[in-house]
C-alpha atoms as a PDB file:
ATOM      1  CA  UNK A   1     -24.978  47.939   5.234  1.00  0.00           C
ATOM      2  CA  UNK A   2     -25.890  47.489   1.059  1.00  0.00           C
ATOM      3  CA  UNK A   3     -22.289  46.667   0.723  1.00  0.00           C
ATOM      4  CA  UNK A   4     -22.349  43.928   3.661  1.00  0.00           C
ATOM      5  CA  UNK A   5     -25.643  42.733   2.269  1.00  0.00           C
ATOM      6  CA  UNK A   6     -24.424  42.652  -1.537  1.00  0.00           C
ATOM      7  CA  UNK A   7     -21.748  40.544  -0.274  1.00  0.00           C
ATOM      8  CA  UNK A   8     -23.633  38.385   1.869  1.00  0.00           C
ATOM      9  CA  UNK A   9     -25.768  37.300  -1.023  1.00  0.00           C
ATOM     10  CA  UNK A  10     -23.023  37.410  -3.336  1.00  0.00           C
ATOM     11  CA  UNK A  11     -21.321  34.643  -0.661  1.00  0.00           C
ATOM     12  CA  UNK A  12     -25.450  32.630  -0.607  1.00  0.00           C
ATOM     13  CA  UNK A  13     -24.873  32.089  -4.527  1.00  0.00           C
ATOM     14  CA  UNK A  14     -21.284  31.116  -4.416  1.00  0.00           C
ATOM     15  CA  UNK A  15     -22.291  28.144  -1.709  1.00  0.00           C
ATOM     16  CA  UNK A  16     -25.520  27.004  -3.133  1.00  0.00           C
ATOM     17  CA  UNK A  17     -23.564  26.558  -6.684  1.00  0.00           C
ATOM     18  CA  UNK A  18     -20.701  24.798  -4.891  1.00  0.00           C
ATOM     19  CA  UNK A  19     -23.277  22.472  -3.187  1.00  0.00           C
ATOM     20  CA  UNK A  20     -25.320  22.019  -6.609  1.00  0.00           C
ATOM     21  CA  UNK A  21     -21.922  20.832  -8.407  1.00  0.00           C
ATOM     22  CA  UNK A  22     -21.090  18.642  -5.381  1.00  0.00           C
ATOM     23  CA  UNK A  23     -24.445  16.894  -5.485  1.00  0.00           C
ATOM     24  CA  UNK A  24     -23.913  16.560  -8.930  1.00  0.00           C
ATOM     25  CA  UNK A  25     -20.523  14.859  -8.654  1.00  0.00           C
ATOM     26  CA  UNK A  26     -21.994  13.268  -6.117  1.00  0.00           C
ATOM     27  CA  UNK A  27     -24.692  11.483  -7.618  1.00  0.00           C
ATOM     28  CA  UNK A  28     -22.514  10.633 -10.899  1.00  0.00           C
ATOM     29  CA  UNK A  29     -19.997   8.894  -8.825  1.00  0.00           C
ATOM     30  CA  UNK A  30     -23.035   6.858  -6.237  1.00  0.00           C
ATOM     31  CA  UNK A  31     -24.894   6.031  -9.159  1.00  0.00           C
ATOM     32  CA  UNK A  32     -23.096   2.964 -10.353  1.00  0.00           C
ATOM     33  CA  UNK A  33     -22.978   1.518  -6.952  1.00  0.00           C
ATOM     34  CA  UNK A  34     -27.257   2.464  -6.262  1.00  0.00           C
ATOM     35  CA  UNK A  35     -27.763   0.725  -9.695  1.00  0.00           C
ATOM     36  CA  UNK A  36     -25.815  -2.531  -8.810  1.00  0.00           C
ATOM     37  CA  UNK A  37     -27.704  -2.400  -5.826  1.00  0.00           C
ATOM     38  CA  UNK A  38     -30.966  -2.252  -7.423  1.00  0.00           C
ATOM     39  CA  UNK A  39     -30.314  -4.450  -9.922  1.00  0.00           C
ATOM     40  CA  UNK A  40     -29.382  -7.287  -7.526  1.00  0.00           C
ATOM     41  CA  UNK A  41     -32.894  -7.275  -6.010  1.00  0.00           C
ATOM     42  CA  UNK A  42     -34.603  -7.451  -9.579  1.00  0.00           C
ATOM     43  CA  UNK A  43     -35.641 -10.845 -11.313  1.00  0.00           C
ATOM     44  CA  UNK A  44     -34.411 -11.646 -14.465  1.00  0.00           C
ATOM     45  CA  UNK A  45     -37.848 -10.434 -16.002  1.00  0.00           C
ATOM     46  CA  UNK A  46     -37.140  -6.999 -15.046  1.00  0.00           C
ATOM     47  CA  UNK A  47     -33.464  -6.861 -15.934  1.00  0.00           C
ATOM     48  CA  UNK A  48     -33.573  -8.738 -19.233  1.00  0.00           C
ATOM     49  CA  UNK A  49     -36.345  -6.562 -20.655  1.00  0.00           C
ATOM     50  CA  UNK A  50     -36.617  -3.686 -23.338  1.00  0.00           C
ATOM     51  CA  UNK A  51     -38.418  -1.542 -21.090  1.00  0.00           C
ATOM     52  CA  UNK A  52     -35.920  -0.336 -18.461  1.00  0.00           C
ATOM     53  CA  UNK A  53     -37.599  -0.091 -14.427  1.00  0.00           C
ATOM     54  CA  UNK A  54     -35.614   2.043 -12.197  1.00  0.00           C
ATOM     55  CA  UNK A  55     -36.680   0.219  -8.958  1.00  0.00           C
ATOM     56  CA  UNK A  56     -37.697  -3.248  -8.768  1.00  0.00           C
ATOM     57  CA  UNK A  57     -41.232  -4.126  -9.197  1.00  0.00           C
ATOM     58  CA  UNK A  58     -40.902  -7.694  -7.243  1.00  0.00           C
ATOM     59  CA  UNK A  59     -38.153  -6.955  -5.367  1.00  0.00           C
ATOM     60  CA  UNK A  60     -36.430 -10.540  -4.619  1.00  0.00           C
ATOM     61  CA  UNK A  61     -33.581 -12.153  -2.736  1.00  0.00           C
ATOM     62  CA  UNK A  62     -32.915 -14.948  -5.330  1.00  0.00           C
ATOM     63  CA  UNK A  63     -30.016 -13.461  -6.961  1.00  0.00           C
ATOM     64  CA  UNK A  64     -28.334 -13.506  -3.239  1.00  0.00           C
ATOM     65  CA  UNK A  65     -29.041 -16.886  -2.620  1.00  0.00           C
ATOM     66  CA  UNK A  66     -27.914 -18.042  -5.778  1.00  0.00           C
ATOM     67  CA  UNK A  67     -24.108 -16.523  -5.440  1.00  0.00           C
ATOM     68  CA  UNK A  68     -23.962 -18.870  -2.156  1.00  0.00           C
ATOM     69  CA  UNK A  69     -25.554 -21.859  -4.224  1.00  0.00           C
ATOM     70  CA  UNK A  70     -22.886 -21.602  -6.705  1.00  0.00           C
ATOM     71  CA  UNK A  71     -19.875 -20.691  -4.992  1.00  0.00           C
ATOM     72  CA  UNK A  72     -17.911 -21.410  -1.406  1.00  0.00           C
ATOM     73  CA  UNK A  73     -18.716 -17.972  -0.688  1.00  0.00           C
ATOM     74  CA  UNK A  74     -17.657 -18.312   2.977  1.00  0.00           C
ATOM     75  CA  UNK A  75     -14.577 -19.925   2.403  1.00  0.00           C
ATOM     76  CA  UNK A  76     -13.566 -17.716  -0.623  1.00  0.00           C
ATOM     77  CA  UNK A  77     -14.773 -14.611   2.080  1.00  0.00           C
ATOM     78  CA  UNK A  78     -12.750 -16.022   4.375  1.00  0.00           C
ATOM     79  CA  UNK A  79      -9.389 -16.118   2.477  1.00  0.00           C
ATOM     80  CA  UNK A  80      -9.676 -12.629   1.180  1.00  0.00           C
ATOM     81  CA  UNK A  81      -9.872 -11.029   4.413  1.00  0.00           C
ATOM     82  CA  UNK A  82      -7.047 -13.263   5.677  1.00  0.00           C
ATOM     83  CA  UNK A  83      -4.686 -12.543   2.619  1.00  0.00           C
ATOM     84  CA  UNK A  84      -5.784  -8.609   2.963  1.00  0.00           C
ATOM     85  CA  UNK A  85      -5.282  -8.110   6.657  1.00  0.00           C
ATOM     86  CA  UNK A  86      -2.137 -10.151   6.642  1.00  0.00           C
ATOM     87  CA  UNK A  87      -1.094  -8.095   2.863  1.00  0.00           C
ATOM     88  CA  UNK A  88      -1.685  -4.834   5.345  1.00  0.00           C
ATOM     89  CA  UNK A  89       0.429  -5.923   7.905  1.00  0.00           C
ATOM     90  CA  UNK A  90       3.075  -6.803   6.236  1.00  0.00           C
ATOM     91  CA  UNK A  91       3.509  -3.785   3.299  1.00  0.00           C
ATOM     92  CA  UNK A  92       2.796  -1.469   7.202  1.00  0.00           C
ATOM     93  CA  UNK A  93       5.823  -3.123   8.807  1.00  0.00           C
ATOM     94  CA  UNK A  94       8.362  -2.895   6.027  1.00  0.00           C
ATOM     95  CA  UNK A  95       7.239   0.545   4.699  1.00  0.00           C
ATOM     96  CA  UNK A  96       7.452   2.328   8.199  1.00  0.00           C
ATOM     97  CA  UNK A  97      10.840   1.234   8.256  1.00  0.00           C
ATOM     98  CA  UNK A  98      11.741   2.016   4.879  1.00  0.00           C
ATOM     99  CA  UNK A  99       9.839   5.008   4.394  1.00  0.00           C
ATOM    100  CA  UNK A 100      11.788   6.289   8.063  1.00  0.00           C
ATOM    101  CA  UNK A 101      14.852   5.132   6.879  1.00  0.00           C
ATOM    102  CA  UNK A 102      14.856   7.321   3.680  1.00  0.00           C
ATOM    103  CA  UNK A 103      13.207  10.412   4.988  1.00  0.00           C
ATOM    104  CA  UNK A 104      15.777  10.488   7.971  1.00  0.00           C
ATOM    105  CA  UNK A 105      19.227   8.987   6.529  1.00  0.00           C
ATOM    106  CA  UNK A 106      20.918  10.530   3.570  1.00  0.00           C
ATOM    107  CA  UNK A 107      23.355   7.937   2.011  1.00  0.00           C
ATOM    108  CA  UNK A 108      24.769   7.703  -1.713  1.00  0.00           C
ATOM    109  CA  UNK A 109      22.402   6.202  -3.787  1.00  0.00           C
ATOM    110  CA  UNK A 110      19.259   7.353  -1.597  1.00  0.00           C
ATOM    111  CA  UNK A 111      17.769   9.126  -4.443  1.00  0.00           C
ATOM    112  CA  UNK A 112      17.862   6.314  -7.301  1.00  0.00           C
ATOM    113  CA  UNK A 113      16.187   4.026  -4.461  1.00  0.00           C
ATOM    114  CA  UNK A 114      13.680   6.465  -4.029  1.00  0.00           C
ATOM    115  CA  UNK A 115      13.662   6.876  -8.106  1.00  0.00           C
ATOM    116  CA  UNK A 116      13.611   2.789  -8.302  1.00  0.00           C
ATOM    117  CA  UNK A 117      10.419   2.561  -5.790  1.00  0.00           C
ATOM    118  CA  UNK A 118       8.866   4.883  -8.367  1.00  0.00           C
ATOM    119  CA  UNK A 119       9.871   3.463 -11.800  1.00  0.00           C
ATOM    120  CA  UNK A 120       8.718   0.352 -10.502  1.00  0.00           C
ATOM    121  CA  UNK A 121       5.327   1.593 -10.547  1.00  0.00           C
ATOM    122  CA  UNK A 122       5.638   1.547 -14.555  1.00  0.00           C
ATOM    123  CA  UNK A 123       5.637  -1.708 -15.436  1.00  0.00           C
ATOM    124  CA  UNK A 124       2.734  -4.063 -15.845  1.00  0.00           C
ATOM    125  CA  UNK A 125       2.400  -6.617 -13.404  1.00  0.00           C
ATOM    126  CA  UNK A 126       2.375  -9.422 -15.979  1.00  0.00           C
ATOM    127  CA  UNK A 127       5.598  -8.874 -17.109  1.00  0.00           C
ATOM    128  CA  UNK A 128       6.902 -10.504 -13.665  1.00  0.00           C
ATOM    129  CA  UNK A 129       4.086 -12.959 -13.085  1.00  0.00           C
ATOM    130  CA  UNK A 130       5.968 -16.009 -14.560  1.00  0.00           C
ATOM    131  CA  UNK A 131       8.939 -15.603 -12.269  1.00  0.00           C
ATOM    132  CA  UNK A 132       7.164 -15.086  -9.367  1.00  0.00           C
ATOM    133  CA  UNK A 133       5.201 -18.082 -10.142  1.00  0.00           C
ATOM    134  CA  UNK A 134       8.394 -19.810 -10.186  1.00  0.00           C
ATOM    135  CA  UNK A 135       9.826 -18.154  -6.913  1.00  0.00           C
ATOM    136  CA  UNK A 136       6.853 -18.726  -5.520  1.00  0.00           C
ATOM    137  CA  UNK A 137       6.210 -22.815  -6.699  1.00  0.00           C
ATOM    138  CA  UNK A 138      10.149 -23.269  -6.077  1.00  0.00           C
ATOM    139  CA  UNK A 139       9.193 -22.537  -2.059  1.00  0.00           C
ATOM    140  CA  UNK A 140       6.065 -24.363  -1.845  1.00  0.00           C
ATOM    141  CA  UNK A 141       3.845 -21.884  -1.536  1.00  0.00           C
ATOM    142  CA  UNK A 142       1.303 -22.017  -4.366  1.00  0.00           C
ATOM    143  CA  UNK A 143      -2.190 -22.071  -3.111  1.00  0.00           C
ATOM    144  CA  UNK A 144      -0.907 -20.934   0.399  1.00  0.00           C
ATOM    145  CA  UNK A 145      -1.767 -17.834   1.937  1.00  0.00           C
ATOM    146  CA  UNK A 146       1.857 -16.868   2.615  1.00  0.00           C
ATOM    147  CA  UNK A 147       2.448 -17.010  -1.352  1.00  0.00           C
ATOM    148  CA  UNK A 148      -0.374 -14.691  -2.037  1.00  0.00           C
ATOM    149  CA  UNK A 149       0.774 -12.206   0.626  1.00  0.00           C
ATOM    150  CA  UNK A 150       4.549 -12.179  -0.607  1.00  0.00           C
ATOM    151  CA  UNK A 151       3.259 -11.517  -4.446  1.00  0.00           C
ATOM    152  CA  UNK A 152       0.448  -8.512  -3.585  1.00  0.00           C
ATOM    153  CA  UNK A 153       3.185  -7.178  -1.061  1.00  0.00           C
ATOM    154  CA  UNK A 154       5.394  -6.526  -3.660  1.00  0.00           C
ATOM    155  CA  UNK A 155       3.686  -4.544  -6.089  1.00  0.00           C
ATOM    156  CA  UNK A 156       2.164  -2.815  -2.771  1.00  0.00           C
ATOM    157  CA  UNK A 157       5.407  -2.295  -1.062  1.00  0.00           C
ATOM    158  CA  UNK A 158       6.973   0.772  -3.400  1.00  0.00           C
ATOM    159  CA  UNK A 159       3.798   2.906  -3.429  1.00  0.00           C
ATOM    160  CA  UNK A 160       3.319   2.385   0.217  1.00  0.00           C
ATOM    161  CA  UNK A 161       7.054   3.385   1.203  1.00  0.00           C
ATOM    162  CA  UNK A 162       6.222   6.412  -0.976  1.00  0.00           C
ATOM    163  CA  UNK A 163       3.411   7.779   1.036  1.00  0.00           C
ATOM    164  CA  UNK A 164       4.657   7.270   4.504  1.00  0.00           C
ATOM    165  CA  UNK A 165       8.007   8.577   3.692  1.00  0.00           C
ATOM    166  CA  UNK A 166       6.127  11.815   2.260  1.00  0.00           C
ATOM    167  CA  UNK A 167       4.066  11.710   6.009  1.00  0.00           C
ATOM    168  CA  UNK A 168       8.048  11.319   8.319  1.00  0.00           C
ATOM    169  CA  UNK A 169       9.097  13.914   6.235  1.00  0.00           C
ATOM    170  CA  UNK A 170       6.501  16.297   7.246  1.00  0.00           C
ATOM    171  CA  UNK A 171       7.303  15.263  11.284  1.00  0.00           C
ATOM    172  CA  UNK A 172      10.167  17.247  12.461  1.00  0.00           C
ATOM    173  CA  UNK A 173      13.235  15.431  13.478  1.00  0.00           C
ATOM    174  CA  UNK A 174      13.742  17.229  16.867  1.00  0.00           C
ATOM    175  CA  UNK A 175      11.035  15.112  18.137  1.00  0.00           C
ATOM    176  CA  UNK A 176      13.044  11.805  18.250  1.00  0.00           C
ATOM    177  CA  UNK A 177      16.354  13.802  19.002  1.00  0.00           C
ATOM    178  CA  UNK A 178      14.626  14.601  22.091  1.00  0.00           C
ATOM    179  CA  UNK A 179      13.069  10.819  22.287  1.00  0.00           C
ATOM    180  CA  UNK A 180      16.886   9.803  22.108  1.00  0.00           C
ATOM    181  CA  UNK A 181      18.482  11.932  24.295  1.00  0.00           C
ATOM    182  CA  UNK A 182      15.756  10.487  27.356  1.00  0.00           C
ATOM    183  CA  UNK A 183      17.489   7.285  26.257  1.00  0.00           C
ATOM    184  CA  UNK A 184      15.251   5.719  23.348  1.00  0.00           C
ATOM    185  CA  UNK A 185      17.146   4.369  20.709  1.00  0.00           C
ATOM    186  CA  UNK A 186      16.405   4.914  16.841  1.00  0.00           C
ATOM    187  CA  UNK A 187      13.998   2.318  17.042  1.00  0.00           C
ATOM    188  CA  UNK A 188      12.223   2.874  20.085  1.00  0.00           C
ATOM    189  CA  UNK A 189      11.733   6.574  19.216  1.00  0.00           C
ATOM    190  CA  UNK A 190      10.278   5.499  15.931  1.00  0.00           C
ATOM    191  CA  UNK A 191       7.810   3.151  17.540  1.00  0.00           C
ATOM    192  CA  UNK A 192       7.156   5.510  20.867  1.00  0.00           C
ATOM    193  CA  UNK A 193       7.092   9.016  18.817  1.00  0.00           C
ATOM    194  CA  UNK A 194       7.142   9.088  14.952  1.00  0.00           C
ATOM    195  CA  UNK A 195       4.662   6.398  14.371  1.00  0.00           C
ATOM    196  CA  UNK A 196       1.750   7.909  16.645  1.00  0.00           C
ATOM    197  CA  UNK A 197       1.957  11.153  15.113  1.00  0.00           C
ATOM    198  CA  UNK A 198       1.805   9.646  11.795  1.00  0.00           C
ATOM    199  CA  UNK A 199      -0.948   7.651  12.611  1.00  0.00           C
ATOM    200  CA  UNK A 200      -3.700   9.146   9.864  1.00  0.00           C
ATOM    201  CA  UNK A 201      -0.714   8.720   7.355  1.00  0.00           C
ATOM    202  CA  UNK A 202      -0.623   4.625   8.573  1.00  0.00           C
ATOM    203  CA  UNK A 203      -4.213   4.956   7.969  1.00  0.00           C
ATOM    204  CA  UNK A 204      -4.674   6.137   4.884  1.00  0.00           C
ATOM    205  CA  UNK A 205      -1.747   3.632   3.459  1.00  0.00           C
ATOM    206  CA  UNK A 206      -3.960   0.860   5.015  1.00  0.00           C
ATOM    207  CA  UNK A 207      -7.124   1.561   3.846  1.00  0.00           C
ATOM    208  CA  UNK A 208      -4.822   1.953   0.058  1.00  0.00           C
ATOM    209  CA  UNK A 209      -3.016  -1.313   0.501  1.00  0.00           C
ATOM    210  CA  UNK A 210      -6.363  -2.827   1.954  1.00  0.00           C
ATOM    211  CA  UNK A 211      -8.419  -1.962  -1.335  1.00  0.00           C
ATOM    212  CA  UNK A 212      -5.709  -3.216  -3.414  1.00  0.00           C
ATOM    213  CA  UNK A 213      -5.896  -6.337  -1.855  1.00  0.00           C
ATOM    214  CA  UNK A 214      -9.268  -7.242  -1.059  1.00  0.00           C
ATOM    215  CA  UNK A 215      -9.969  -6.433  -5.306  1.00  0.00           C
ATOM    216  CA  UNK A 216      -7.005  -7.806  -6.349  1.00  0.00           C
ATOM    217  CA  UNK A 217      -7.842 -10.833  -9.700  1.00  0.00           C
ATOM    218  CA  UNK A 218      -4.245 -11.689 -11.382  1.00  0.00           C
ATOM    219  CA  UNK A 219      -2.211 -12.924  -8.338  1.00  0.00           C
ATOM    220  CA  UNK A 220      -4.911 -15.642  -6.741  1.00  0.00           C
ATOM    221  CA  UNK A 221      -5.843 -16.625 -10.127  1.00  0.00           C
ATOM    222  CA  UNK A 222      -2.289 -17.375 -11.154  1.00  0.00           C
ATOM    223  CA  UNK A 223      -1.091 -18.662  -7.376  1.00  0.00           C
ATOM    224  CA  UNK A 224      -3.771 -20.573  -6.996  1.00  0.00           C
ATOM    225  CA  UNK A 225      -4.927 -23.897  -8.622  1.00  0.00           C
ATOM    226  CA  UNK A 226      -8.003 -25.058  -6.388  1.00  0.00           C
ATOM    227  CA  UNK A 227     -11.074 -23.595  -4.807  1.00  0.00           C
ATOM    228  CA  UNK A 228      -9.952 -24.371  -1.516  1.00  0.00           C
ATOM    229  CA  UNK A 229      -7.392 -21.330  -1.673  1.00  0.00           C
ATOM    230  CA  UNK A 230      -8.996 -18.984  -3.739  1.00  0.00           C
ATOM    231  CA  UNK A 231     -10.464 -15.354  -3.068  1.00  0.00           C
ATOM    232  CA  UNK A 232     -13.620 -14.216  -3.737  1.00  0.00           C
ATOM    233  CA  UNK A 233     -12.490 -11.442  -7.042  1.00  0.00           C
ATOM    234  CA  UNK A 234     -11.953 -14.869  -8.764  1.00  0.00           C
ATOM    235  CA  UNK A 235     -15.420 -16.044  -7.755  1.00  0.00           C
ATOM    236  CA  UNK A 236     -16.671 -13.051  -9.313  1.00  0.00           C
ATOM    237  CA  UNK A 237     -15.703 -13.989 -12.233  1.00  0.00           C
ATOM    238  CA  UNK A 238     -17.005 -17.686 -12.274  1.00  0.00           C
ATOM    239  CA  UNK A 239     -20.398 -15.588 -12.669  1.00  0.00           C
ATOM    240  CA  UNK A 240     -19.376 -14.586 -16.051  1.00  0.00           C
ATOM    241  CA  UNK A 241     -20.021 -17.524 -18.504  1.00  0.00           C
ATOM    242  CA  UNK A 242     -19.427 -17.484 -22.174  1.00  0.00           C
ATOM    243  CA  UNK A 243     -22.709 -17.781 -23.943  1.00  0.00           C
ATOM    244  CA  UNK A 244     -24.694 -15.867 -20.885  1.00  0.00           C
ATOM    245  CA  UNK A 245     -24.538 -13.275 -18.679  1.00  0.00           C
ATOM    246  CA  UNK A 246     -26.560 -13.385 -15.177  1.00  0.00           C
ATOM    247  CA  UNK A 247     -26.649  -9.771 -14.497  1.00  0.00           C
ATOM    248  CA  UNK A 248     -28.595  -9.978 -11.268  1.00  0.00           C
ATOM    249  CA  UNK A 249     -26.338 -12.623 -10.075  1.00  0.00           C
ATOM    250  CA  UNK A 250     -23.173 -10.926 -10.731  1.00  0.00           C
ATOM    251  CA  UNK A 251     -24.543  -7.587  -8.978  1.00  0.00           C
ATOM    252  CA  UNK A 252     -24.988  -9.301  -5.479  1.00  0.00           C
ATOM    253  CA  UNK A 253     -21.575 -10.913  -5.676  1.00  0.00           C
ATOM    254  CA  UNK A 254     -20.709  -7.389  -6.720  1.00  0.00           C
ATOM    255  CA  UNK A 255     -22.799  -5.557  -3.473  1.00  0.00           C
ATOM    256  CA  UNK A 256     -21.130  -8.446  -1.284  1.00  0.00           C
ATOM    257  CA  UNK A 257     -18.207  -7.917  -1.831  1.00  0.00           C
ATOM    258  CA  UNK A 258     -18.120  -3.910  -1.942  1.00  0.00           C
ATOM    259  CA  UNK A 259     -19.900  -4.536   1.579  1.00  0.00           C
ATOM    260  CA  UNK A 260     -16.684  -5.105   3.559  1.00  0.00           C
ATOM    261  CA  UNK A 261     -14.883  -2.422   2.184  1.00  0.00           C
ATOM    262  CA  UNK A 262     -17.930   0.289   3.302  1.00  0.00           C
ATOM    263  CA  UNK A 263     -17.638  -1.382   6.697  1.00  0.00           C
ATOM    264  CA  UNK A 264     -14.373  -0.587   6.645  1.00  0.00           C
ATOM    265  CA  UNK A 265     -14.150   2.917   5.383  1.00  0.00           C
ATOM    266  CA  UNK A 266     -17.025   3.582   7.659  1.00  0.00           C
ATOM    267  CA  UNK A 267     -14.952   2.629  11.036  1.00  0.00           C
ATOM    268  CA  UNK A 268     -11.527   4.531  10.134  1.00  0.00           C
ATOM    269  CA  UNK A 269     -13.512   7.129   8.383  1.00  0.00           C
ATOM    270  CA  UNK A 270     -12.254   9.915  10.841  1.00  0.00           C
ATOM    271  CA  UNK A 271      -8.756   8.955  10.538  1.00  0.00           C
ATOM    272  CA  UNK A 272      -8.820   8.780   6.939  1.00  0.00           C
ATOM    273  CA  UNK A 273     -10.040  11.855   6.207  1.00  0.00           C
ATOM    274  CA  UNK A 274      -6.624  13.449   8.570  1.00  0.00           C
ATOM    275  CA  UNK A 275      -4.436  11.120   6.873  1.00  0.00           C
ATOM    276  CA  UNK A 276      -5.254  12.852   3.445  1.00  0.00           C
ATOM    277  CA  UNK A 277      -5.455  15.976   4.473  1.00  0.00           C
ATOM    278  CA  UNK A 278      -2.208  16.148   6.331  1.00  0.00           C
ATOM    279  CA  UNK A 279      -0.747  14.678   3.280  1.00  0.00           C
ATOM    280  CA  UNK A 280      -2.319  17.410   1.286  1.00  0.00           C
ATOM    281  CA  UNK A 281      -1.263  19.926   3.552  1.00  0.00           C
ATOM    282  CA  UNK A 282       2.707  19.051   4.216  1.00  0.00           C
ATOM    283  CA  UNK A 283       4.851  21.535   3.373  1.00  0.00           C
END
């Protein structure tokens, strides 16, 4: 009985240090995001004095109203949700197929494909922004939606077909064999089988491909020449003005436009959270 008690307590301590450090990294990580937050409902009395005030004293919604004031916030809104649901259903489609394609066929050159998704991965995404300009103003598409889709897909595409390929490899083949001897073909046994058993893996590339989009600056500010077209990360930075800085300004654009993206997580949450750990898990 000392022994099981010894160990019992010895367990107690483990835990509560585990939870301390995970509060701890907790906190350090929420902390930016609580401060934005806090700092968007403070004047600028509060935020542009030498005495720093952890909560706001006047707590105001000025700062809010002012980033709709100076910006088409709900047409900007509007086109980054567009570009980044139709920038998610696009780098999906073509990475289940390629991702299925190289974790079920072996052909000669598979590997340097595989090795040429990766390298790709290497190299800044400015070195290629003046010919995809070009590509992209040669087909009409500047300031369209398609031409923003068709330049984040591509520098989406490789790291996507990288994580759902590692998700079909984990899923044995025998399962489709079987699909395809009840008469599915290749494809219908992808769509039928594969794909709804690798459904937390589709998730998690989504919610990847769906961050990267909805925060991406460098392609809508280069593809796009009016307001009309362009996303709200190049709002965001219409708030940052050369001789001045409005702080509590900038920090409700910033809370409104980190409030989709909580939606979000919130609503796949569950799904998420299988996707990563049967990724972690795969053998």
């Amino acid at each position: 009985m000392a022994i099981r008690s010894e160990t019992r307590r010895r367990v107690s301590t483990i835990d509560l240090i585990s939870y301390v450090l995970l509060l701890g990294i907790a906190s350090f990580a929420l902390f930016p995001f609580l401060w934005t937050l806090v700092t968007s409902l403070k004047p600028d009395s509060e935020i542009l004095n030498q005495t720093i005030t952890y909560l706001p004293r006047q707590p105001t919604a000025s700062n809010y109203l002012e980033v709709f004031r100076r910006t088409d916030f709900p047409r900007m809104f509007l086109n980054s949700a567009v570009v980044a649901v139709l920038t998610v259903a696009l780098s999906l489609a073509l990475s289940a197929l390629a991702g299925y394609s190289l974790a079920r066929y072996h052909f000669p050159g598979r590997n340097g494909v595989i090795l040429a998704f990766l390298v790709s991965q290497m190299f800044p995404v400015v070195l290629v922004l003046v010919p995809l300009f070009l590509i992209l103003q040669g087909l009409h598409l500047i300031n369209t939606y398609p031409g923003l889709v068709l330049g984040e897909t591509t520098f989406l595409l490789p790291l996507c077909v990288w994580l759902l390929k590692g998700f079909f490899d984990a899923i044995p083949a025998e399962l489709e064999d079987a699909a395809r001897i009840d008469g599915c073909t290749r494809l219908g046994a992808l769509i039928r089988v594969i794909l709804p058993i690798a459904r937390p893996g589709l998730f998690a590339t989504a919610v990847f491909a769906a961050i990267a989009s909805w925060n991406e600056l460098l392609f809508p500010l280069m593809f796009t020449t009016d307001d009309a077209s362009r996303t709200w990360p190049v709002g965001l930075q219409s708030f940052v003005g050369e001789f001045q800085m409005r702080w509590g300004v900038l920090s409700a654009a910033g809370v409104i436009s980190i409030a989709p993206l909580i939606v979000f997580f919130a609503l796949i949450q569950r799904n998420l959270v299988q996707g990563l750990m049967s990724g972690a898990t795969k053998g």
